[in-house]
PDB file of N, CA and C in Angstrom:
ATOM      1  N   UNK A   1      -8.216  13.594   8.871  1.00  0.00           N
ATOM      2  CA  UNK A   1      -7.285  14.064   7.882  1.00  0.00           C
ATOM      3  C   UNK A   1      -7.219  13.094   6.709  1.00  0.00           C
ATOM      4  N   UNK A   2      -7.078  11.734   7.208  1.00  0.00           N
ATOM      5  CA  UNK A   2      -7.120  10.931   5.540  1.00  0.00           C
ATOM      6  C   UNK A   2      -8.397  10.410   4.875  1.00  0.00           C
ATOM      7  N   UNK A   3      -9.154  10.721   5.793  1.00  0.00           N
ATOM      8  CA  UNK A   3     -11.373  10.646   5.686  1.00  0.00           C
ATOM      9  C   UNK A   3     -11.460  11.850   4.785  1.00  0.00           C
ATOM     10  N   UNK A   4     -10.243  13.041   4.513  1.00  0.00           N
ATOM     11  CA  UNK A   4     -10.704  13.968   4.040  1.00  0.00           C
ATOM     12  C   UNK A   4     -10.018  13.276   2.764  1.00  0.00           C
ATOM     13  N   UNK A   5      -9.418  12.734   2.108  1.00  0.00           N
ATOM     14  CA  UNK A   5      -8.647  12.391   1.210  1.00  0.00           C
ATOM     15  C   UNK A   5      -9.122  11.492   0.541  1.00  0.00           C
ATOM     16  N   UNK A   6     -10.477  10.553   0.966  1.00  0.00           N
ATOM     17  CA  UNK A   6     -10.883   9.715   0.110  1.00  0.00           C
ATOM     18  C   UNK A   6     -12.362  10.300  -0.343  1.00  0.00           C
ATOM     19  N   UNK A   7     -12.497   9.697  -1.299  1.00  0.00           N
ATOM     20  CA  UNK A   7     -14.027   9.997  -2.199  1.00  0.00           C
ATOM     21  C   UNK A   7     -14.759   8.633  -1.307  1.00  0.00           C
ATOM     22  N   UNK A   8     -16.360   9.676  -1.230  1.00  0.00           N
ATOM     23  CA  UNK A   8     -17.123   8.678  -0.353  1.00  0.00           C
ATOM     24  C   UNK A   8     -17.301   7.247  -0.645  1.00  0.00           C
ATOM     25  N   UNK A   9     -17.051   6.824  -2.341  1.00  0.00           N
ATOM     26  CA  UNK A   9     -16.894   5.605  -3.120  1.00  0.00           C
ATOM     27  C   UNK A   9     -15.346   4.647  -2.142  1.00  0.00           C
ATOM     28  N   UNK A  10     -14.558   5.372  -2.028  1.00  0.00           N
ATOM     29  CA  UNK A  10     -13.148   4.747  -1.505  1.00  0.00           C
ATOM     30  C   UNK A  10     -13.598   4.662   0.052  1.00  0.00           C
ATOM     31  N   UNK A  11     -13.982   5.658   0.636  1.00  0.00           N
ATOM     32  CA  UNK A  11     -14.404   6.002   2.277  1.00  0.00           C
ATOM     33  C   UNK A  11     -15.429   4.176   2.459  1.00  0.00           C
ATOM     34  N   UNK A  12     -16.602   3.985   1.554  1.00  0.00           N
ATOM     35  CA  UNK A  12     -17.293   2.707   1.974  1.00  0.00           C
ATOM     36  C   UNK A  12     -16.097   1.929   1.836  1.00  0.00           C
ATOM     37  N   UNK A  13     -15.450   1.544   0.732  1.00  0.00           N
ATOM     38  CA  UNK A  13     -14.759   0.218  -0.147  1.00  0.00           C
ATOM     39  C   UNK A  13     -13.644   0.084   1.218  1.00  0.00           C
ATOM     40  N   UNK A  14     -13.200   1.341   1.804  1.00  0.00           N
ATOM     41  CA  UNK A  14     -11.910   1.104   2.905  1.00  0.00           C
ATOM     42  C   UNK A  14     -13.272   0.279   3.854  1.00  0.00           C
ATOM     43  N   UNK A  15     -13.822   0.597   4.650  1.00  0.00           N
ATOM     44  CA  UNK A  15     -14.757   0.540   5.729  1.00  0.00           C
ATOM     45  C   UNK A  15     -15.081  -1.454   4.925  1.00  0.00           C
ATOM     46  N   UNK A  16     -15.547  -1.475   3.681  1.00  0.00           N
ATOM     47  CA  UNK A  16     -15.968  -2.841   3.560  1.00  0.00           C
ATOM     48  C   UNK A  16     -14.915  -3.523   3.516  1.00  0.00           C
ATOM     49  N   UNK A  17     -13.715  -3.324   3.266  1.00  0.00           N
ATOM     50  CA  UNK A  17     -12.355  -4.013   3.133  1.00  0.00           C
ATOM     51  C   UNK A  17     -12.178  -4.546   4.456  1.00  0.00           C
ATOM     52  N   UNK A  18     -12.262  -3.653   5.310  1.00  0.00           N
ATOM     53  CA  UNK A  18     -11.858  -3.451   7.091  1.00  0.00           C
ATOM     54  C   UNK A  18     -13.315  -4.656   7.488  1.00  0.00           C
ATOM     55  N   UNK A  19     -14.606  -4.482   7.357  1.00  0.00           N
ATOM     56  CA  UNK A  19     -15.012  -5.675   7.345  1.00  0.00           C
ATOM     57  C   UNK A  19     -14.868  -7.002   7.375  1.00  0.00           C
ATOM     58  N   UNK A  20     -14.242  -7.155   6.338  1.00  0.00           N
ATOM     59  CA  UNK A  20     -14.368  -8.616   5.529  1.00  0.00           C
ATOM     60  C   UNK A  20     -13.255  -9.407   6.244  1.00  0.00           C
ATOM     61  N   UNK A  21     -13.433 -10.517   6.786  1.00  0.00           N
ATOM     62  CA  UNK A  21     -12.869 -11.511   7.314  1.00  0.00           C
ATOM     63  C   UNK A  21     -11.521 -11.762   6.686  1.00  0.00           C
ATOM     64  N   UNK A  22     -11.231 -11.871   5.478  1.00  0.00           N
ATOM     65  CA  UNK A  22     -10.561 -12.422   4.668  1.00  0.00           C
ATOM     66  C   UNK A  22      -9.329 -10.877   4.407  1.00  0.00           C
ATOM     67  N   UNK A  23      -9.645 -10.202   4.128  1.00  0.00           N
ATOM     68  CA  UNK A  23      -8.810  -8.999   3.700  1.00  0.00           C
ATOM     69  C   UNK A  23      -8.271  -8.666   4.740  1.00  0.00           C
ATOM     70  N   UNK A  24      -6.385  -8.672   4.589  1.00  0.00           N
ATOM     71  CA  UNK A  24      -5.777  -8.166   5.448  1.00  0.00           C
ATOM     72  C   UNK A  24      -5.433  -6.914   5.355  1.00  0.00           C
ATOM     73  N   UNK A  25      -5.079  -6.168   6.178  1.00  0.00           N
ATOM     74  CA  UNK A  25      -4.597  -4.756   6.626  1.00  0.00           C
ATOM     75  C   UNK A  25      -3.505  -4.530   5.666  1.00  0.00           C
ATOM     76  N   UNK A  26      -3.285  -5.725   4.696  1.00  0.00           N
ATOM     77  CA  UNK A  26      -1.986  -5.278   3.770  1.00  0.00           C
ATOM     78  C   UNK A  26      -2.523  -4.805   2.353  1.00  0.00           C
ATOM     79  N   UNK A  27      -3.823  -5.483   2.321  1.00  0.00           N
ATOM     80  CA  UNK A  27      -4.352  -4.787   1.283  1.00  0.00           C
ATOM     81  C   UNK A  27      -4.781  -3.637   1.619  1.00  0.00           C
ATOM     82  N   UNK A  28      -5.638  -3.440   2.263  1.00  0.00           N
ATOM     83  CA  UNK A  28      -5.923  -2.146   2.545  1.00  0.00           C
ATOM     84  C   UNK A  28      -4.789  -0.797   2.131  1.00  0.00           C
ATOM     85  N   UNK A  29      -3.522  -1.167   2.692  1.00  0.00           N
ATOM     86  CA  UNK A  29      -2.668  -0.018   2.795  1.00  0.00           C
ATOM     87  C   UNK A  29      -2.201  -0.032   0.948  1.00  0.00           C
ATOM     88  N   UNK A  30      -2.225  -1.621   0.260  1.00  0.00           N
ATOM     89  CA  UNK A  30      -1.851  -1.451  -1.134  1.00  0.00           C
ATOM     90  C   UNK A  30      -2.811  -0.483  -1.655  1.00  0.00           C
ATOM     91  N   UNK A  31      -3.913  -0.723  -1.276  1.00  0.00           N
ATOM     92  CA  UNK A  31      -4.999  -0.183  -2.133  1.00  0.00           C
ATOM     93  C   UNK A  31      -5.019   1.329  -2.100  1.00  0.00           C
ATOM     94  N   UNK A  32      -5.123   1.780  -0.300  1.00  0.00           N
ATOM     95  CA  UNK A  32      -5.575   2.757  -0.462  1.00  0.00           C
ATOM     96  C   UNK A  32      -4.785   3.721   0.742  1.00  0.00           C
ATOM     97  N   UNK A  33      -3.070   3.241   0.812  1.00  0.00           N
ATOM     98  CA  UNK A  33      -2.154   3.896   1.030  1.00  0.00           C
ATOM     99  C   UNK A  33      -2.601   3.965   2.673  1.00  0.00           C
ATOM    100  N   UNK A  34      -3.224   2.994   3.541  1.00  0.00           N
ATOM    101  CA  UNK A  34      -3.848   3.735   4.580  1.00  0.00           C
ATOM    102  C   UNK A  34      -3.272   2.396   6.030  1.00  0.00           C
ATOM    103  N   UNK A  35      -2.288   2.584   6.706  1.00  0.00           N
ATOM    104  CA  UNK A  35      -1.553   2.123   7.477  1.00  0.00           C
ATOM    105  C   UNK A  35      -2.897   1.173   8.159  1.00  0.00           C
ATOM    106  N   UNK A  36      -3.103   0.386   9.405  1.00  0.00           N
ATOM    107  CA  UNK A  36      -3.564  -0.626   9.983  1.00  0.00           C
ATOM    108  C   UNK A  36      -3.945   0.810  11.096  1.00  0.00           C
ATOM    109  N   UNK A  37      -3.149   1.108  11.456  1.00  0.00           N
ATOM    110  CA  UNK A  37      -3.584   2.030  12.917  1.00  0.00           C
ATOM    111  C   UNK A  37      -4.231   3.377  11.691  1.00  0.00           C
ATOM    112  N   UNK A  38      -4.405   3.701  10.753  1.00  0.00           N
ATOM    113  CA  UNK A  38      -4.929   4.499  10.360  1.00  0.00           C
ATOM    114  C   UNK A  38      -6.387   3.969   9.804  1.00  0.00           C
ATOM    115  N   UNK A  39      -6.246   2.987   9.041  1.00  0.00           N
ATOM    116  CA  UNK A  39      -7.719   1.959   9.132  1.00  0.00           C
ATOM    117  C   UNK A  39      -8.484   2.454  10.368  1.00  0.00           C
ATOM    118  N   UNK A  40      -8.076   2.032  11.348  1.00  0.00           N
ATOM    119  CA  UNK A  40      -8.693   1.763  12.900  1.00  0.00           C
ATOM    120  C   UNK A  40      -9.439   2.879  13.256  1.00  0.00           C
ATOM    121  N   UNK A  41      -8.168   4.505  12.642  1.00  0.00           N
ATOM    122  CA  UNK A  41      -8.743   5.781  13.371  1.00  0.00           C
ATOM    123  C   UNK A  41      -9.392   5.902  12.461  1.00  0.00           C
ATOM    124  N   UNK A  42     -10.114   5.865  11.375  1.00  0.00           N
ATOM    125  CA  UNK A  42     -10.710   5.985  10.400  1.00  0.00           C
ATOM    126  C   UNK A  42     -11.942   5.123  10.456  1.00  0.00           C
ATOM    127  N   UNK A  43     -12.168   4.099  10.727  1.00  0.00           N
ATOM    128  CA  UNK A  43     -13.380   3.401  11.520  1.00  0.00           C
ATOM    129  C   UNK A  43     -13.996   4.006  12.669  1.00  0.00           C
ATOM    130  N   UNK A  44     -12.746   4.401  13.731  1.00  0.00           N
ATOM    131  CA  UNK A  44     -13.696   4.798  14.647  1.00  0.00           C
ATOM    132  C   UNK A  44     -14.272   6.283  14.634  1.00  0.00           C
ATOM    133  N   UNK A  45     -13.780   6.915  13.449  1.00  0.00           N
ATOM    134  CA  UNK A  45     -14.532   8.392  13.409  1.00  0.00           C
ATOM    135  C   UNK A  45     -15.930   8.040  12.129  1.00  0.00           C
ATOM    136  N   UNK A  46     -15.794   6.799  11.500  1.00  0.00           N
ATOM    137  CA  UNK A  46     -16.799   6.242  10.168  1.00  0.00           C
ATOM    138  C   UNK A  46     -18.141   5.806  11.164  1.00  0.00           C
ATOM    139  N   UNK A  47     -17.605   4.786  12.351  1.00  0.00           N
ATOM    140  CA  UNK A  47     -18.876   4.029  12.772  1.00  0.00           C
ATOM    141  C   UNK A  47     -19.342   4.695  13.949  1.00  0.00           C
ATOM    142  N   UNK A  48     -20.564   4.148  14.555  1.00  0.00           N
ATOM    143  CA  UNK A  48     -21.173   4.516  15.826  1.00  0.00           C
ATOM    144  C   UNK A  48     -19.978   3.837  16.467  1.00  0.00           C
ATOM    145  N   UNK A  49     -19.986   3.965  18.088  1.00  0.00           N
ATOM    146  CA  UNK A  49     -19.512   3.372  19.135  1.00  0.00           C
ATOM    147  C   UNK A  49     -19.515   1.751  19.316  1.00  0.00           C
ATOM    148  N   UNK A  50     -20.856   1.826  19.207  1.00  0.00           N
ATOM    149  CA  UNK A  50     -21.171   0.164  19.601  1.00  0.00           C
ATOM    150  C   UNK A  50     -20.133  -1.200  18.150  1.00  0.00           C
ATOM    151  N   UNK A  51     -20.708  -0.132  17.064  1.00  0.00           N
ATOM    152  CA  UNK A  51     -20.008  -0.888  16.053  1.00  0.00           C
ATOM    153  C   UNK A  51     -18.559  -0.859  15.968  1.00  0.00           C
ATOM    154  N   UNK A  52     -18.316   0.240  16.115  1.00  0.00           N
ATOM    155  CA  UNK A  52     -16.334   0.321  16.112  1.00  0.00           C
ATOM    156  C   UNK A  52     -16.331  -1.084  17.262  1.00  0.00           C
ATOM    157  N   UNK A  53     -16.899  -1.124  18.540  1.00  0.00           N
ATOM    158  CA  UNK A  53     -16.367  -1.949  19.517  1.00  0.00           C
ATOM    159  C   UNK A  53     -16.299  -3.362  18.954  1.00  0.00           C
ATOM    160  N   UNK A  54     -18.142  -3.592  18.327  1.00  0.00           N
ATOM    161  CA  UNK A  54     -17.829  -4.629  17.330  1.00  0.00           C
ATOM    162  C   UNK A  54     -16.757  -5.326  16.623  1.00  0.00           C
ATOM    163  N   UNK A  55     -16.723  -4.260  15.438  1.00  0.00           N
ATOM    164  CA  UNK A  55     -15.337  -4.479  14.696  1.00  0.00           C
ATOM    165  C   UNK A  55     -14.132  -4.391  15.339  1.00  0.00           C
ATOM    166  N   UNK A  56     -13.720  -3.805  16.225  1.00  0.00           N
ATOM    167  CA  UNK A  56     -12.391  -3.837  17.068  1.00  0.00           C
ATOM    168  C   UNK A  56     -11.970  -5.614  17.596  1.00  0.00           C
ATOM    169  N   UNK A  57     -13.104  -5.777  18.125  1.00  0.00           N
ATOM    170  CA  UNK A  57     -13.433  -7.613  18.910  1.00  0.00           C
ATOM    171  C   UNK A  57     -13.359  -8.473  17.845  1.00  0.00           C
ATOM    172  N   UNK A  58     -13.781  -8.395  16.705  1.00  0.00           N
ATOM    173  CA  UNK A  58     -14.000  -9.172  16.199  1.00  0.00           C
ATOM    174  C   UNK A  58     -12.669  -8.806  15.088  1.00  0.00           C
ATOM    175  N   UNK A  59     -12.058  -8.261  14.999  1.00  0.00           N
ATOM    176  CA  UNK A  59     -10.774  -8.421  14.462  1.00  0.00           C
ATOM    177  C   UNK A  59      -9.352  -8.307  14.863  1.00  0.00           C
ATOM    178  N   UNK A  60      -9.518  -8.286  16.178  1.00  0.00           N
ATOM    179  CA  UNK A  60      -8.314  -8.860  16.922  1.00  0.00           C
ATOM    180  C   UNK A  60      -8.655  -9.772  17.193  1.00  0.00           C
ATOM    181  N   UNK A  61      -9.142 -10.696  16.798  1.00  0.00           N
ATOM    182  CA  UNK A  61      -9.308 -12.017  17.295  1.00  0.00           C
ATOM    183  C   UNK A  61      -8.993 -12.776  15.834  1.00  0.00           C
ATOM    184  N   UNK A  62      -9.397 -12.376  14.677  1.00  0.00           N
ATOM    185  CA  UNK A  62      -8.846 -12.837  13.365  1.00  0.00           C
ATOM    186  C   UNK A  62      -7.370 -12.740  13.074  1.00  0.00           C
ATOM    187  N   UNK A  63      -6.982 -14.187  12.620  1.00  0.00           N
ATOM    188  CA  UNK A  63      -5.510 -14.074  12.322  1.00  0.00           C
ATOM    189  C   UNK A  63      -5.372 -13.428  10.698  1.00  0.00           C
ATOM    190  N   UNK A  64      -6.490 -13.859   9.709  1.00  0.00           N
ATOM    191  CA  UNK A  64      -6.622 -13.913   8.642  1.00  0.00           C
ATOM    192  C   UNK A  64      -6.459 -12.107   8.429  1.00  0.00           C
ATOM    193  N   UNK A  65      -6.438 -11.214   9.152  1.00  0.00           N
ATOM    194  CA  UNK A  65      -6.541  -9.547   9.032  1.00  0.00           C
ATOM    195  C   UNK A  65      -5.327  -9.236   8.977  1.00  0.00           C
ATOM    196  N   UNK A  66      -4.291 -10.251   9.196  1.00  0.00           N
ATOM    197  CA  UNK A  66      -2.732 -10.225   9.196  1.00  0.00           C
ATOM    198  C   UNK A  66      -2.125 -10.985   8.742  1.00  0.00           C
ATOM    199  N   UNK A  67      -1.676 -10.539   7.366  1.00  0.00           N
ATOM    200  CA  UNK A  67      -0.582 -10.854   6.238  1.00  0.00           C
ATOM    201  C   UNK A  67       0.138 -12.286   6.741  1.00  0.00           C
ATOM    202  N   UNK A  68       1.391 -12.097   8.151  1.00  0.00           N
ATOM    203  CA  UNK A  68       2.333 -12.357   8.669  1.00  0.00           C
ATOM    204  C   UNK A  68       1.706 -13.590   9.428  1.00  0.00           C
ATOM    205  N   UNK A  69       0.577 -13.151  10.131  1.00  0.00           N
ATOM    206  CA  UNK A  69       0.120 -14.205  10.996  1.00  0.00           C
ATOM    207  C   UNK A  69      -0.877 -15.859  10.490  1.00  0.00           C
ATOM    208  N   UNK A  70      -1.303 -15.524   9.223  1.00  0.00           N
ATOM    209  CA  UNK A  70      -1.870 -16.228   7.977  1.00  0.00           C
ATOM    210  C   UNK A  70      -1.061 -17.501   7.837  1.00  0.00           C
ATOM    211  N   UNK A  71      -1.706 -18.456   7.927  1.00  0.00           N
ATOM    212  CA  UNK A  71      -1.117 -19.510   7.609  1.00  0.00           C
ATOM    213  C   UNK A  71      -1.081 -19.940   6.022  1.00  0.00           C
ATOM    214  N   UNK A  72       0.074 -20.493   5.280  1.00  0.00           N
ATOM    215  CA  UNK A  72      -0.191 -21.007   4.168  1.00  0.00           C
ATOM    216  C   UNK A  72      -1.438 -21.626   3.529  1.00  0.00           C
ATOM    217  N   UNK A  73      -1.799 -22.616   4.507  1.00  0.00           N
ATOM    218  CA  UNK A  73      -3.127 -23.091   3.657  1.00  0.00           C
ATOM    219  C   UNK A  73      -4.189 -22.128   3.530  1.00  0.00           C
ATOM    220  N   UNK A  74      -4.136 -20.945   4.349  1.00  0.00           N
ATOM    221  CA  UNK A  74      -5.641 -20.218   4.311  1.00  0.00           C
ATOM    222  C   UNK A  74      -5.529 -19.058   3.063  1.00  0.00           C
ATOM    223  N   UNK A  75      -6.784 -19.877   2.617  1.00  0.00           N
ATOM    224  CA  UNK A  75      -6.979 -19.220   0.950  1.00  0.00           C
ATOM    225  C   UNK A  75      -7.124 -18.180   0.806  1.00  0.00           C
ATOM    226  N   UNK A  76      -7.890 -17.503  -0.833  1.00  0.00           N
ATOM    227  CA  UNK A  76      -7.898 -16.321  -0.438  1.00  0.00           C
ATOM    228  C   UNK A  76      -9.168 -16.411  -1.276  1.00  0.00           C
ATOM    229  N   UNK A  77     -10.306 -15.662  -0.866  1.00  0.00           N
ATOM    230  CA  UNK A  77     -11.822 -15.655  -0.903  1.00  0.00           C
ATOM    231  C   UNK A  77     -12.341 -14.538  -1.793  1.00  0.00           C
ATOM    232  N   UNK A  78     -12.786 -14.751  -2.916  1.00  0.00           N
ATOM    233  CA  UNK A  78     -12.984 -14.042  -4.159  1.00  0.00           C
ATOM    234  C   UNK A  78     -14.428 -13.805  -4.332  1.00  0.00           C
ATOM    235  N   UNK A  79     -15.033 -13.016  -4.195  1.00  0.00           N
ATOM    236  CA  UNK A  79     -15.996 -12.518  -4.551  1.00  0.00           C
ATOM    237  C   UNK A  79     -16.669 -11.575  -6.502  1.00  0.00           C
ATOM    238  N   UNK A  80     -17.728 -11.816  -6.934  1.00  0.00           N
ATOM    239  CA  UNK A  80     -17.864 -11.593  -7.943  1.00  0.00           C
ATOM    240  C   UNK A  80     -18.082  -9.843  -8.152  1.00  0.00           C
ATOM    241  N   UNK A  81     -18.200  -9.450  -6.866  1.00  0.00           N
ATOM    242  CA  UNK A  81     -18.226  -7.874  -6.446  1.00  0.00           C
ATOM    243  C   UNK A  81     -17.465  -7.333  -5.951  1.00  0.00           C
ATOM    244  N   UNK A  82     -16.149  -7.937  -5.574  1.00  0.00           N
ATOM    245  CA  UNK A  82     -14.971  -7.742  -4.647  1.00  0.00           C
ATOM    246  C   UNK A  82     -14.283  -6.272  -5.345  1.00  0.00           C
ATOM    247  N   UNK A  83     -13.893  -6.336  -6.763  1.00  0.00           N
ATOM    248  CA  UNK A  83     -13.452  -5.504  -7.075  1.00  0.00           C
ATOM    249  C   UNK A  83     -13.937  -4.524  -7.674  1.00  0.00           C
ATOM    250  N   UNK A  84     -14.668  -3.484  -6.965  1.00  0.00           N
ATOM    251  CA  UNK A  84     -15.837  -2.544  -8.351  1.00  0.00           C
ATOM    252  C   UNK A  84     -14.964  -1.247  -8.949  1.00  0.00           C
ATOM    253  N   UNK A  85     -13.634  -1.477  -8.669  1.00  0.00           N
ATOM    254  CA  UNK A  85     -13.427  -0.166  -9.291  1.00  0.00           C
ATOM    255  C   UNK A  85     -13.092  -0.231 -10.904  1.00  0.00           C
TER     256      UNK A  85
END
Protein backbone atom coordinates (compact mmCIF):
# COMPACT_ATOMS: atom_id res chain seq x y z
CA UNK A 1 0.00 0.00 0.00
CA UNK A 2 2.73 2.74 0.62
CA UNK A 3 5.21 0.87 -2.30
CA UNK A 4 2.17 1.99 -4.22
CA UNK A 5 2.61 5.66 -3.20
CA UNK A 6 6.14 6.20 -4.01
CA UNK A 7 7.73 6.88 -7.52
CA UNK A 8 10.36 4.19 -8.29
CA UNK A 9 13.03 7.32 -7.85
CA UNK A 10 11.65 7.62 -3.92
CA UNK A 11 10.99 3.50 -3.76
CA UNK A 12 15.33 3.17 -4.37
CA UNK A 13 16.24 6.59 -2.22
CA UNK A 14 13.76 4.91 0.82
CA UNK A 15 15.54 1.32 0.29
CA UNK A 16 19.20 3.37 0.11
CA UNK A 17 18.30 5.49 3.16
CA UNK A 18 17.28 2.08 5.04
CA UNK A 19 20.81 0.95 3.95
CA UNK A 20 23.08 3.38 5.07
CA UNK A 21 24.61 2.98 8.44
CA UNK A 22 24.34 6.47 9.39
CA UNK A 23 20.59 7.42 8.52
CA UNK A 24 18.15 6.98 11.13
CA UNK A 25 14.56 5.79 10.83
CA UNK A 26 13.83 9.52 11.72
CA UNK A 27 14.84 10.64 8.60
CA UNK A 28 13.36 8.36 6.69
CA UNK A 29 9.81 9.11 8.13
CA UNK A 30 10.87 13.21 7.67
CA UNK A 31 11.54 12.53 4.26
CA UNK A 32 9.25 10.25 3.12
CA UNK A 33 6.36 10.15 5.75
CA UNK A 34 7.14 6.32 6.20
CA UNK A 35 7.08 5.02 10.02
CA UNK A 36 10.29 2.47 11.05
CA UNK A 37 7.84 -0.64 11.04
CA UNK A 38 6.65 0.59 7.65
CA UNK A 39 10.37 0.99 6.31
CA UNK A 40 10.78 -2.73 7.41
CA UNK A 41 7.38 -3.92 5.57
CA UNK A 42 8.46 -2.15 2.67
CA UNK A 43 11.98 -3.78 2.51
CA UNK A 44 10.74 -6.95 3.00
CA UNK A 45 8.24 -6.88 0.02
CA UNK A 46 11.49 -4.56 -2.05
CA UNK A 47 14.27 -7.32 -1.28
CA UNK A 48 14.86 -11.09 -1.83
CA UNK A 49 14.71 -13.11 1.48
CA UNK A 50 18.26 -13.62 2.07
CA UNK A 51 18.79 -9.78 1.84
CA UNK A 52 15.82 -8.52 3.97
CA UNK A 53 17.51 -11.13 6.63
CA UNK A 54 20.70 -9.30 5.90
CA UNK A 55 19.44 -5.94 6.46
CA UNK A 56 17.17 -6.93 9.39
CA UNK A 57 20.78 -8.29 11.35
CA UNK A 58 22.59 -5.83 10.48
CA UNK A 59 20.37 -3.07 11.69
CA UNK A 60 19.26 -4.14 14.84
CA UNK A 61 22.43 -4.29 15.86
CA UNK A 62 23.16 -0.45 14.82
CA UNK A 63 22.51 2.11 17.42
CA UNK A 64 23.23 4.88 14.84
CA UNK A 65 19.47 3.74 12.89
CA UNK A 66 18.01 5.33 16.11
CA UNK A 67 17.62 8.97 16.66
CA UNK A 68 17.16 8.33 20.67
CA UNK A 69 19.73 5.68 21.03
CA UNK A 70 22.71 7.90 19.20
CA UNK A 71 25.11 9.16 21.23
CA UNK A 72 26.13 12.89 21.09
CA UNK A 73 29.49 12.50 19.74
CA UNK A 74 28.35 10.32 16.75
CA UNK A 75 28.45 12.55 13.74
CA UNK A 76 26.59 12.85 10.98
CA UNK A 77 28.14 11.49 7.54
CA UNK A 78 27.63 13.59 4.40
CA UNK A 79 27.97 12.38 1.24
CA UNK A 80 28.42 14.43 -2.14
CA UNK A 81 25.36 12.25 -3.59
CA UNK A 82 23.40 12.00 -0.44
CA UNK A 83 20.88 14.37 -1.55
CA UNK A 84 19.73 13.94 -5.37
CA UNK A 85 16.51 15.34 -5.21
Amino acid sequence: MVKNTLSESDLSRVIEMAWEDRTPFEAIETTYGLSEAETIKLMRRSLKPSSFRLWRARVTSRTTKHRKLRGFDVGRGYCSTQYKR
